[in-house]
C-alpha atoms as a PDB file:
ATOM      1  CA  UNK A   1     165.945  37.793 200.739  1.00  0.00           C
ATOM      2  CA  UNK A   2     163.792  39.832 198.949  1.00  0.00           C
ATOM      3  CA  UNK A   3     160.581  41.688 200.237  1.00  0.00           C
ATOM      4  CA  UNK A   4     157.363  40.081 198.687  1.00  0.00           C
ATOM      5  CA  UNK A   5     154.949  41.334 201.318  1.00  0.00           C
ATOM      6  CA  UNK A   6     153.461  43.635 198.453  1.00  0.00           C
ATOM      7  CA  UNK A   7     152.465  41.098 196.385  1.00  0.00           C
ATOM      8  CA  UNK A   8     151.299  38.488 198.746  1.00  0.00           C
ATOM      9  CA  UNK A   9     147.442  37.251 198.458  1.00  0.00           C
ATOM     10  CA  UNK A  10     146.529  39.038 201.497  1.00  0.00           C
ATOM     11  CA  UNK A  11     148.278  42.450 201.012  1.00  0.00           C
ATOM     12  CA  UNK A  12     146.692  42.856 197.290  1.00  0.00           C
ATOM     13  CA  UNK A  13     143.309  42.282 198.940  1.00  0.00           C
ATOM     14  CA  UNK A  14     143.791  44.697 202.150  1.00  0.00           C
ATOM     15  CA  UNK A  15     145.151  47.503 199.415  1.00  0.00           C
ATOM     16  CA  UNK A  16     141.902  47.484 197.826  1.00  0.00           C
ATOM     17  CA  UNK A  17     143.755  46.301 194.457  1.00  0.00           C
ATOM     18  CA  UNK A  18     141.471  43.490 193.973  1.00  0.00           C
ATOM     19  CA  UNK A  19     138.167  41.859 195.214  1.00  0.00           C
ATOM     20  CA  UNK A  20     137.905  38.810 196.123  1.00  0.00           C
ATOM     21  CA  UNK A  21     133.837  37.785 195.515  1.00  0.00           C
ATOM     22  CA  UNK A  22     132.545  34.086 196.625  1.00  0.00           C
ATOM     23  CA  UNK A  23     129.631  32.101 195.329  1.00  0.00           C
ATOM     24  CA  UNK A  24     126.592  31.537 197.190  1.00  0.00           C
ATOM     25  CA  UNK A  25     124.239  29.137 196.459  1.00  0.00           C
ATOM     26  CA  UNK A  26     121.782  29.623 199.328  1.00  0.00           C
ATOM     27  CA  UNK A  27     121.190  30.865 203.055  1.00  0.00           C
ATOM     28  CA  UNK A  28     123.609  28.366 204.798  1.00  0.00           C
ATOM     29  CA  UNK A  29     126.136  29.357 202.355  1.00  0.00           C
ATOM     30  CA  UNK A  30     126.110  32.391 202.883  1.00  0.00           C
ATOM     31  CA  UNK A  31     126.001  32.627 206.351  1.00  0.00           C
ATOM     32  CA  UNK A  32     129.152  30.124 206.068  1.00  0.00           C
ATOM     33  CA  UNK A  33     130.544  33.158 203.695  1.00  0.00           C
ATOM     34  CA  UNK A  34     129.998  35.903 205.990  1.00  0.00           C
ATOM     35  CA  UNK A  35     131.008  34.198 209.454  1.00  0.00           C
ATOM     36  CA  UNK A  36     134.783  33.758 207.499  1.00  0.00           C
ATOM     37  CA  UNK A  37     134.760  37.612 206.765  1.00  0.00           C
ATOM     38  CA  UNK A  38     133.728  37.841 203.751  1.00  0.00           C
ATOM     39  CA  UNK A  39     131.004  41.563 203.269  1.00  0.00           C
ATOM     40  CA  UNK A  40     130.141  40.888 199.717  1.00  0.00           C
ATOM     41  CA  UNK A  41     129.258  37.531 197.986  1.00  0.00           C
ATOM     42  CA  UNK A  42     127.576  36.571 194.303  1.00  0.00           C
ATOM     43  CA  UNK A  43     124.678  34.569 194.015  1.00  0.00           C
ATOM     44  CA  UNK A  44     125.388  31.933 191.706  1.00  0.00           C
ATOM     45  CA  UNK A  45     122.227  31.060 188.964  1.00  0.00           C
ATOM     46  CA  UNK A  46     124.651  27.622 188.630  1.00  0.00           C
ATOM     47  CA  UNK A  47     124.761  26.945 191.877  1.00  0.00           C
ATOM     48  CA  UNK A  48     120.692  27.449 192.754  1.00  0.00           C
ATOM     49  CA  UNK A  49     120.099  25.352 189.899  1.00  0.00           C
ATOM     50  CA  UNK A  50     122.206  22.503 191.378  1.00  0.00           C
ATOM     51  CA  UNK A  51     121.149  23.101 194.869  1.00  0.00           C
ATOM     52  CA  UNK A  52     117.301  24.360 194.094  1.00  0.00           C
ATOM     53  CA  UNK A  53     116.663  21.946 191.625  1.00  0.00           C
ATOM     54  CA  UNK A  54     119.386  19.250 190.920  1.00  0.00           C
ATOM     55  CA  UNK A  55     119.552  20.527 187.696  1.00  0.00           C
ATOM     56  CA  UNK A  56     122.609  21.990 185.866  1.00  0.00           C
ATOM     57  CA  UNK A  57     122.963  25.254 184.790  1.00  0.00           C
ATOM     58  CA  UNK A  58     120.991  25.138 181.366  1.00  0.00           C
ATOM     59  CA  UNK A  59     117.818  27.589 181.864  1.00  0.00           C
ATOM     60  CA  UNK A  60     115.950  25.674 183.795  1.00  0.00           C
ATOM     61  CA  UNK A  61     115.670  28.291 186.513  1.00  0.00           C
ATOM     62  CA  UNK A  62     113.341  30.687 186.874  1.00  0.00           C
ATOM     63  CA  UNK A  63     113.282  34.529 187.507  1.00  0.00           C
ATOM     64  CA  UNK A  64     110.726  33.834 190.343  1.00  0.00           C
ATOM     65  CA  UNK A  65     113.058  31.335 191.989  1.00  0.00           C
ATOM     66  CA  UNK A  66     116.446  33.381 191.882  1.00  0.00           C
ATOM     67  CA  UNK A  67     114.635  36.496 193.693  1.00  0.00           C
ATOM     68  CA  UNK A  68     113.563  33.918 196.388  1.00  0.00           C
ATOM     69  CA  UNK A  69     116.457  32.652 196.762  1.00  0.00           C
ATOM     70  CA  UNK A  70     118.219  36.186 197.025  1.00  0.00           C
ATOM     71  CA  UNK A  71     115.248  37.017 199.185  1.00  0.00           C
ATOM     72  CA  UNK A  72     116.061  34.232 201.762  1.00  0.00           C
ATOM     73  CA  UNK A  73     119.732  35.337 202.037  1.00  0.00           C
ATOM     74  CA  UNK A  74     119.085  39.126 202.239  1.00  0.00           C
ATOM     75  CA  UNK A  75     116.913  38.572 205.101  1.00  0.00           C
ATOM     76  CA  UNK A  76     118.994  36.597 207.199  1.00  0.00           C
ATOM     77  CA  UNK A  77     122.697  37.436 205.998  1.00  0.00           C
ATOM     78  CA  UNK A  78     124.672  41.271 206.553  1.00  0.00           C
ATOM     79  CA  UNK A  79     126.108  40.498 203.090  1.00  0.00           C
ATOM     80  CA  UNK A  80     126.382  42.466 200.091  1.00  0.00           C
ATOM     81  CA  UNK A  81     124.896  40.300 197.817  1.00  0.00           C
ATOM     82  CA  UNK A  82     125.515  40.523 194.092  1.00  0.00           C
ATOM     83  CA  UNK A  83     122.464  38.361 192.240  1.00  0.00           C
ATOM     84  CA  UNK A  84     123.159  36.542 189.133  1.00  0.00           C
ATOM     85  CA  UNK A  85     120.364  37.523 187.269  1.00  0.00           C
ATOM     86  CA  UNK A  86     121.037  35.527 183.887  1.00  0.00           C
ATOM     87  CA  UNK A  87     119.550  37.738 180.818  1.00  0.00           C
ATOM     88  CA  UNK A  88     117.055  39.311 182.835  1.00  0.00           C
ATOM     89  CA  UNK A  89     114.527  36.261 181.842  1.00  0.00           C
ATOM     90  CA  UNK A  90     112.845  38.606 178.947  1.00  0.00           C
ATOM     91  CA  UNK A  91     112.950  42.010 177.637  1.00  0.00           C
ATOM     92  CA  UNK A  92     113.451  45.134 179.021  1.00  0.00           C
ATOM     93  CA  UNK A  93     110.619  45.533 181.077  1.00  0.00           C
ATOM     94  CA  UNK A  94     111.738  42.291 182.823  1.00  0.00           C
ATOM     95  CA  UNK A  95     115.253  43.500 183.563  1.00  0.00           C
ATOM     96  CA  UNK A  96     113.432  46.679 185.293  1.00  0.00           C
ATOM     97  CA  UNK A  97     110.845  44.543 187.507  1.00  0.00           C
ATOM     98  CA  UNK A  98     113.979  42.369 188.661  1.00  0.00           C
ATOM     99  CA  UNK A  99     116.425  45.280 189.703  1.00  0.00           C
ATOM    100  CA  UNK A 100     113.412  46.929 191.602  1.00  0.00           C
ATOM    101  CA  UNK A 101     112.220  43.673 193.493  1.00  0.00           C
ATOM    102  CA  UNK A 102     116.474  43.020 194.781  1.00  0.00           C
ATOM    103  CA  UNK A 103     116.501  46.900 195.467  1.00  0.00           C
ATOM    104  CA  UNK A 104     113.825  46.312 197.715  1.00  0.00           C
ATOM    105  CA  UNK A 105     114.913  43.258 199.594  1.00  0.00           C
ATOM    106  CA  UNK A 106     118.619  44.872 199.950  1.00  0.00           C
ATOM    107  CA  UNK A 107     120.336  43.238 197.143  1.00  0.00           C
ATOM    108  CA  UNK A 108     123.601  45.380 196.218  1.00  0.00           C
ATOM    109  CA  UNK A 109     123.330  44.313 192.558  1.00  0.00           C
ATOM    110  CA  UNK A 110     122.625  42.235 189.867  1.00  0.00           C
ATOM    111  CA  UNK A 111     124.900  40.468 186.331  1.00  0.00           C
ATOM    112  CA  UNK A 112     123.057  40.678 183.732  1.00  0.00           C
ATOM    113  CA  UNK A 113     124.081  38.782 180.312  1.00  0.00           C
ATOM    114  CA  UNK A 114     123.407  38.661 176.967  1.00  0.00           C
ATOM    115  CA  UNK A 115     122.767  35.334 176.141  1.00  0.00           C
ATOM    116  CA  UNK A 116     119.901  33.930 173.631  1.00  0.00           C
ATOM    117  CA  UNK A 117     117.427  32.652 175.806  1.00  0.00           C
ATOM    118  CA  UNK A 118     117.693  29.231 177.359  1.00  0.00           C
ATOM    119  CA  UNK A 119     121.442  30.260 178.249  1.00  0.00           C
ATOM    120  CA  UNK A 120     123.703  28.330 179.402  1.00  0.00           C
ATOM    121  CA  UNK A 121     126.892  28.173 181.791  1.00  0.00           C
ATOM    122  CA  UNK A 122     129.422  30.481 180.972  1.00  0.00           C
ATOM    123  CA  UNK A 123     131.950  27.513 180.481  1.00  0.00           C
ATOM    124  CA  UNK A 124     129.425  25.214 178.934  1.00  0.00           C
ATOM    125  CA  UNK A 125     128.918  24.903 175.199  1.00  0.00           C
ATOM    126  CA  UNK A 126     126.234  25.738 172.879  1.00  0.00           C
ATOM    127  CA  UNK A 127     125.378  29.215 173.681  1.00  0.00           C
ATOM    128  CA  UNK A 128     124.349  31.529 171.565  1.00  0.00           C
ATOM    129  CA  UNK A 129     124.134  35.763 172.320  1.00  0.00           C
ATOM    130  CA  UNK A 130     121.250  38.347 170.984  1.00  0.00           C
ATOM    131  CA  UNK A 131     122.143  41.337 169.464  1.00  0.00           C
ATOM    132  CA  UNK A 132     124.262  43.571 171.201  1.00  0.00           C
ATOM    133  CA  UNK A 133     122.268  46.922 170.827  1.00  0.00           C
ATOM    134  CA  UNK A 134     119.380  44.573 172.301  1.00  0.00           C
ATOM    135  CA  UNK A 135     121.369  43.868 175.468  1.00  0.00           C
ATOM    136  CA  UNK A 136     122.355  47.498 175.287  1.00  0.00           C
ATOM    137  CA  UNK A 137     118.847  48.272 175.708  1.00  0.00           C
ATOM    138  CA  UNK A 138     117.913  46.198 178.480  1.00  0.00           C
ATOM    139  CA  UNK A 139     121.260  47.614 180.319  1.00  0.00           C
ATOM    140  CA  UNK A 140     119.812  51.153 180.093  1.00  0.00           C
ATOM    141  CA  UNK A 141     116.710  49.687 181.402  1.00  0.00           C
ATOM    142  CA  UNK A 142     118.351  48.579 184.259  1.00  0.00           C
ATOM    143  CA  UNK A 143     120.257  51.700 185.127  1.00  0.00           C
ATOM    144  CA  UNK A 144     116.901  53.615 184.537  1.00  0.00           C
ATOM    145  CA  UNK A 145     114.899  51.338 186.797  1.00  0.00           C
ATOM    146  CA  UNK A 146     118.240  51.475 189.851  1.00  0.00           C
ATOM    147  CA  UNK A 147     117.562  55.160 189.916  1.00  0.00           C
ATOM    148  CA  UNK A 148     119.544  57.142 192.830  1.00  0.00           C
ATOM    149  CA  UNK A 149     119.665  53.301 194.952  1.00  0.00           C
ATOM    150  CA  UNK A 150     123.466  51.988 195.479  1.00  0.00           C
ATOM    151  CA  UNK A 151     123.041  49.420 193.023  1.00  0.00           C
ATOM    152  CA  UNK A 152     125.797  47.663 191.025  1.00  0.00           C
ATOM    153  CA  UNK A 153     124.899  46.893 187.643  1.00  0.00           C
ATOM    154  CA  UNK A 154     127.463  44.414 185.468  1.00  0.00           C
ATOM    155  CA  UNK A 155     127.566  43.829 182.094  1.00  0.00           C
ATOM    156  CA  UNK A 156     128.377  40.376 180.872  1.00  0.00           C
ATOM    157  CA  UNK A 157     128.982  39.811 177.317  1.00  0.00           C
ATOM    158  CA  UNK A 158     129.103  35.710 176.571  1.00  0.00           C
ATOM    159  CA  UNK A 159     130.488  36.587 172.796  1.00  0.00           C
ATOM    160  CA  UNK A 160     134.055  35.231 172.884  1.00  0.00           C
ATOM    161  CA  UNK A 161     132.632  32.229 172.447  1.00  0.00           C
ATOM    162  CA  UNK A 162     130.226  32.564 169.702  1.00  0.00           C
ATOM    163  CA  UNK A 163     132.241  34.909 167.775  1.00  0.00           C
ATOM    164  CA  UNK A 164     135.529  35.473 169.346  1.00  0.00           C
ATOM    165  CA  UNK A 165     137.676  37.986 171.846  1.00  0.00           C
ATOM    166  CA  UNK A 166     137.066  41.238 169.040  1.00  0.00           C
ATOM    167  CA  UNK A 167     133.421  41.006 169.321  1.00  0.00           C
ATOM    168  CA  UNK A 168     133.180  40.754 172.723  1.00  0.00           C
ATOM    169  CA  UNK A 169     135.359  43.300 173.609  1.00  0.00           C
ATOM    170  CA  UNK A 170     133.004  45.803 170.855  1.00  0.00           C
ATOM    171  CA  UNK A 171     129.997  44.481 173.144  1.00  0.00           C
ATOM    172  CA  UNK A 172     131.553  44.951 176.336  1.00  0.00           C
ATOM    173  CA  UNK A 173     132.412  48.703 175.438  1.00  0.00           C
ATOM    174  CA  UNK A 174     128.883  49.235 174.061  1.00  0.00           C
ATOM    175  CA  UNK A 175     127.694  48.179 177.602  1.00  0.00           C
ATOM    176  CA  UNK A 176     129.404  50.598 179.154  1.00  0.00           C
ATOM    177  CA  UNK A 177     128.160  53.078 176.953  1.00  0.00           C
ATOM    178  CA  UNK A 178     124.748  52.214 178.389  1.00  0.00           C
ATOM    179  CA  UNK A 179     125.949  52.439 181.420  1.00  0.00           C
ATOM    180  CA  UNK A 180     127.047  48.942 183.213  1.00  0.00           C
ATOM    181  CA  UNK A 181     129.147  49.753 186.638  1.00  0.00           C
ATOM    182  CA  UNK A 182     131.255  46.950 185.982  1.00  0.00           C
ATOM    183  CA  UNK A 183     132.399  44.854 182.550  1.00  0.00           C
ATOM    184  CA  UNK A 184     132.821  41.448 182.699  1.00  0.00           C
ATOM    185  CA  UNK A 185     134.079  38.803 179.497  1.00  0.00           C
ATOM    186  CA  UNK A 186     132.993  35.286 180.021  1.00  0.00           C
ATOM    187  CA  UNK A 187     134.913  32.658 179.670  1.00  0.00           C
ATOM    188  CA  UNK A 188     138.431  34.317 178.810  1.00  0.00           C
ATOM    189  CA  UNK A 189     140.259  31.239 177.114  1.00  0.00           C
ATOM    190  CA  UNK A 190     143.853  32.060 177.974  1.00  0.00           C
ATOM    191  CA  UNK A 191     146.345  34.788 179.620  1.00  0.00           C
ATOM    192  CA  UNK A 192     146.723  36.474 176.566  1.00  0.00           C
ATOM    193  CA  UNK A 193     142.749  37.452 175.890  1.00  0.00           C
ATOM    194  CA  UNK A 194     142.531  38.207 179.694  1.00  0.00           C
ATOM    195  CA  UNK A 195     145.416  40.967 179.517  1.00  0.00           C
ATOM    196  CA  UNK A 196     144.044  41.845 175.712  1.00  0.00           C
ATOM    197  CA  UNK A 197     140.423  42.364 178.172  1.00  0.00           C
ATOM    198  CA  UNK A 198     142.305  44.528 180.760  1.00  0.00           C
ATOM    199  CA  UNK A 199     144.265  46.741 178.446  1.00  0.00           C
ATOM    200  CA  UNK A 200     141.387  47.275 176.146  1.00  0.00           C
ATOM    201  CA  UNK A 201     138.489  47.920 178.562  1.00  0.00           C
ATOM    202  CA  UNK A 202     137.929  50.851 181.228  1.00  0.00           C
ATOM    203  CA  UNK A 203     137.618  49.513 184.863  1.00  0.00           C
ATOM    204  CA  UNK A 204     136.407  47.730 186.889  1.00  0.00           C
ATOM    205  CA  UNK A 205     136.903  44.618 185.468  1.00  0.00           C
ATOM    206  CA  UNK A 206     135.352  41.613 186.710  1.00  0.00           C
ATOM    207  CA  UNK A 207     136.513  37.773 186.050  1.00  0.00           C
ATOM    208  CA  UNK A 208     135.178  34.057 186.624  1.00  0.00           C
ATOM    209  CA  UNK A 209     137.820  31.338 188.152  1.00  0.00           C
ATOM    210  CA  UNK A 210     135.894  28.036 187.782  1.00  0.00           C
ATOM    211  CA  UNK A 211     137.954  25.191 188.885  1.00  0.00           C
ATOM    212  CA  UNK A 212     138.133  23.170 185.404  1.00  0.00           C
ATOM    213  CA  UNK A 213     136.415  25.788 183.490  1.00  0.00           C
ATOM    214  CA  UNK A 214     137.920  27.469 180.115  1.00  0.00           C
ATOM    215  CA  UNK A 215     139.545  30.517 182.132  1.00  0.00           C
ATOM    216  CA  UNK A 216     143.138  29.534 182.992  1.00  0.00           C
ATOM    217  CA  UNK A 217     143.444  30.079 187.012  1.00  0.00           C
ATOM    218  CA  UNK A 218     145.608  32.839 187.384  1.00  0.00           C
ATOM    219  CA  UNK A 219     146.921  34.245 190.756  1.00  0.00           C
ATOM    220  CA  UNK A 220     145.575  37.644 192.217  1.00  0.00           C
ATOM    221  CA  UNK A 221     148.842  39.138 191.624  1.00  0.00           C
ATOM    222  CA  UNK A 222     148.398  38.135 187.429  1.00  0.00           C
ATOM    223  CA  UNK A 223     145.034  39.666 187.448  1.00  0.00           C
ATOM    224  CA  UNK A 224     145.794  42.891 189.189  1.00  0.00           C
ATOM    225  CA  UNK A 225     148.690  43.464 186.575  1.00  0.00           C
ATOM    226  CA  UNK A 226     146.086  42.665 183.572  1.00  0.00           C
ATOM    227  CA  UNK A 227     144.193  45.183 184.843  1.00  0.00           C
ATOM    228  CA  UNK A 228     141.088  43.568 186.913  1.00  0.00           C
ATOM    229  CA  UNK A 229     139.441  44.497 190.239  1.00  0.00           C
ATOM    230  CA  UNK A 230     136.951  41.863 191.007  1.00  0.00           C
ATOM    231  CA  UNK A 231     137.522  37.903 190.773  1.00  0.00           C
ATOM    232  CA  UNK A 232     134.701  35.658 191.241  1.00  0.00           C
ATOM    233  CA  UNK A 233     135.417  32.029 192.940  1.00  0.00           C
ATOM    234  CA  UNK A 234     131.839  31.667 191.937  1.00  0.00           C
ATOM    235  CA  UNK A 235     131.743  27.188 192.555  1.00  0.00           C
ATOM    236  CA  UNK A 236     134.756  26.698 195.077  1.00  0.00           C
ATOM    237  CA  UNK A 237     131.857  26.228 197.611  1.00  0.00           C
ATOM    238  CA  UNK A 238     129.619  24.634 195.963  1.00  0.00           C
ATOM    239  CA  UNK A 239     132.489  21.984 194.733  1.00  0.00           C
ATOM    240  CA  UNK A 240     134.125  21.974 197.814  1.00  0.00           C
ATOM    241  CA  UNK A 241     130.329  21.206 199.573  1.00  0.00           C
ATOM    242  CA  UNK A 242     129.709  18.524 196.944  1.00  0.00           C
ATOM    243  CA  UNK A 243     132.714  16.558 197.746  1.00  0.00           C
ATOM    244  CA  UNK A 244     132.352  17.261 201.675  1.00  0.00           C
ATOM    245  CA  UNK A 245     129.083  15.323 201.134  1.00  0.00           C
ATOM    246  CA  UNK A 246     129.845  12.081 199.016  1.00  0.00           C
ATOM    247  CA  UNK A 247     132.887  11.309 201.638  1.00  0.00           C
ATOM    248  CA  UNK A 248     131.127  11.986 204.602  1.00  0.00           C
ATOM    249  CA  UNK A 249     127.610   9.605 202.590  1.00  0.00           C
ATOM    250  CA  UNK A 250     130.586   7.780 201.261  1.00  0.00           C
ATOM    251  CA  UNK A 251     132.406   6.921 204.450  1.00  0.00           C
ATOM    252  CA  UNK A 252     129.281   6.164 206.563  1.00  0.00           C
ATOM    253  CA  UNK A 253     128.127   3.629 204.037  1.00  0.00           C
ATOM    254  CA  UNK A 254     131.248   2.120 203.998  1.00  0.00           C
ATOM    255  CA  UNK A 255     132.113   2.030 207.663  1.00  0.00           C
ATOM    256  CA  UNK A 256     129.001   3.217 209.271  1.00  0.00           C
ATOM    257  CA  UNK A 257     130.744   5.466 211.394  1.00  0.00           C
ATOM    258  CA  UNK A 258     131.863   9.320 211.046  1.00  0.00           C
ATOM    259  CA  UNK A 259     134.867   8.621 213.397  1.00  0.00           C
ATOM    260  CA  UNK A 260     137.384   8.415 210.419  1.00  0.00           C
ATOM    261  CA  UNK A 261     136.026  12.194 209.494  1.00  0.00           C
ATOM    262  CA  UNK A 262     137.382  14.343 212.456  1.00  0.00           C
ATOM    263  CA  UNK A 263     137.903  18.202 211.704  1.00  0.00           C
ATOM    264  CA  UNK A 264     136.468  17.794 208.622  1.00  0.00           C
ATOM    265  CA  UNK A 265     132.893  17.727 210.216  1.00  0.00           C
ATOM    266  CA  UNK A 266     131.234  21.013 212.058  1.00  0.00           C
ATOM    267  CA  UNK A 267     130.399  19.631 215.168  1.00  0.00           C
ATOM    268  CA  UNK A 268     126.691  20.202 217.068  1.00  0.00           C
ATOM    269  CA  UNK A 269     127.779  23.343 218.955  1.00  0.00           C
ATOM    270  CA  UNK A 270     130.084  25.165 216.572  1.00  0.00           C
ATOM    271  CA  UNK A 271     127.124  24.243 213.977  1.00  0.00           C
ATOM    272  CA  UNK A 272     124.535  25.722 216.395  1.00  0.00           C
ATOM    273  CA  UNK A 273     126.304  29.063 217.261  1.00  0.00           C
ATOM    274  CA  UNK A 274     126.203  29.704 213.179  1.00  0.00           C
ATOM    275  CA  UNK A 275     122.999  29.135 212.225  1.00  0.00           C
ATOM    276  CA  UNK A 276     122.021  31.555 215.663  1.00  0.00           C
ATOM    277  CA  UNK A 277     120.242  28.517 218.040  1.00  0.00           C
ATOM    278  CA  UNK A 278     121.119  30.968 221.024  1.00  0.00           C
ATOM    279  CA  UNK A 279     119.977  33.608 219.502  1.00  0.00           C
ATOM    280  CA  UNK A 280     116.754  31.890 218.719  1.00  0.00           C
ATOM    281  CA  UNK A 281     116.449  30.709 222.355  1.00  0.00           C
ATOM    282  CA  UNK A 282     116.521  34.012 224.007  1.00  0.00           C
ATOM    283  CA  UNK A 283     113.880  35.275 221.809  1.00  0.00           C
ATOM    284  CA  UNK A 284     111.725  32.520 222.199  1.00  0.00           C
ATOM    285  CA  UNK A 285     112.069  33.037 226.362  1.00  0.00           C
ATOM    286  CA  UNK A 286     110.862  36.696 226.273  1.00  0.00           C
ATOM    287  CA  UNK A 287     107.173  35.120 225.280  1.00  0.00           C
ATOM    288  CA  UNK A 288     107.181  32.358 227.392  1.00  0.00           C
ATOM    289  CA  UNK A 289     104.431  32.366 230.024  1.00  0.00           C
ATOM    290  CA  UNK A 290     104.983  33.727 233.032  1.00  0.00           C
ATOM    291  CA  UNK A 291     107.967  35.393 231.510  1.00  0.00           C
ATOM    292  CA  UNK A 292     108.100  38.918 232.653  1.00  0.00           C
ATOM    293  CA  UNK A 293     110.253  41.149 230.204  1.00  0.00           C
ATOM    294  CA  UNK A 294     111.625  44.422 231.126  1.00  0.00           C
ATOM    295  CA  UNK A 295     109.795  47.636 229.937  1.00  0.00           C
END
């Protein structure tokens, strides 16, 4: 038998050969993220919509409620968060107000793409792109506004679909030029533009896995040998939480009972211990009166 250690999920991961990056949709998300092991995470503008608003992923956000969002989860998370920042909601200037305000609350960097404004899901239809020296331009912005912070800037170009792999590939490479950390093609519609991506386009590399989007799900081992670093399982928990929800609503309307549900449910304690009620508890004793904490 043949030794396959090398290539197995794990070992590609523990080599450094690839990244695996969740989505994060809000605090309790993320906390979920980071209790599994997971140090860095992306926060997904399709899944605050959903969450935030109900809303799908079609513009309807705002700048003002993706910082608070990212806000929320810096402040209560040790996770290096990665903040979907759409196109930057407006010019250049914009770009540079939002990198400085996640610099400051601890953010390790931001996606910025360049989408005609209202954009729309990488996977969706009907998007259109601006010009690529304009995204150019609000790249630069970005790196000049990051200064000397450790701050991830990537590129996204949305151009293969609006006018196909060759154009998006020009884009991606201008980006770089500008000086994006990290290039990243949306929406990749088969194996053959993803390893047409990874030959043609300095690293890192970063790629989308939506469950039923365009971009066939290849395994880690098939990325790392087109060439990319990071992958982004940007919905798994949002799907995965949507689903968790209409069986649990949908079993206790049918049977009005949880019983049938076992493991599939946190229970009160394990709940408890991850969103820190101990934690809270002690702290709240030290003021009590007639508490008498040590000097």
């Amino acid at each position: 038998m043949s030794d396959k250690s090398e290539t197995h999920p794990h070992s590609l991961v523990s080599q450094g050969r690839i990244l695996i990056v969740p989505g994060v949709y809000d605090v309790l998300s993320a906390k979920v993220a980071h209790r599994v092991g997971f140090r860095g995470a992306v926060l997904t503008g399709y899944g605050v919509a959903a969450s935030y608003l109900g809303e799908p992923d079609l513009g309807l956000i705002t700048q003002t409620e993706i910082l608070d969002t990212a806000r929320r989860i810096t402040h209560a998370v040790s996770i290096g968060l990665i903040v979907d920042g759409d196109t930057g909601y407006g010019g250049p200037l914009n770009v540079q107000r939002m990198v400085r305000e996640l610099i400051r609350m601890g953010a390790r960097g931001i996606i910025l793409e360049d989408q005609r404004w209202p954009k729309r899901c990488g996977h969706m239809r009907g998007k259109e792109v601006i010009e690529a020296e304009e995204h150019a331009a609000k790249i630069r912005a970005a790196v000049d506004a990051r200064g000397d912070a450790s701050f991830i800037i990537t590129a996204r170009t949305d151009a293969i679909a609006t006018h196909g792999l060759d154009e998006a590939i020009r884009r991606a490479s201008l980006y770089k030029e500008a000086g994006a950390d990290v290039l990243f093609v949306e929406g990749p519609r088969s194996k053959e533009e993803l390893r047409r991506i990874g030959k043609e386009l300095p690293p890192p590399l970063a790629v989308n896995l939506i469950e039923g989007g365009v971009t066939p799900l290849c395994s880690l081992e098939e990325l790392v040998e087109m060439g990319f670093f990071s992958v982004g399982f940007v919905l798994s928990g949002l799907y995965a939480a949507a689903r968790a929800l209409e069986r649990t609503y949908r079993t206790l309307l049918q049977h009005g009972s949880t019983r049938t549900l076992g493991d599939a449910m946190m229970h009160f304690e394990e709940f408890n211990d991850l969103i820190g009620v101990e934690r809270r508890h002690a702290e709240d004793e030290r003021y009590r009166v007639g508490s008498h904490p040590c000097e």
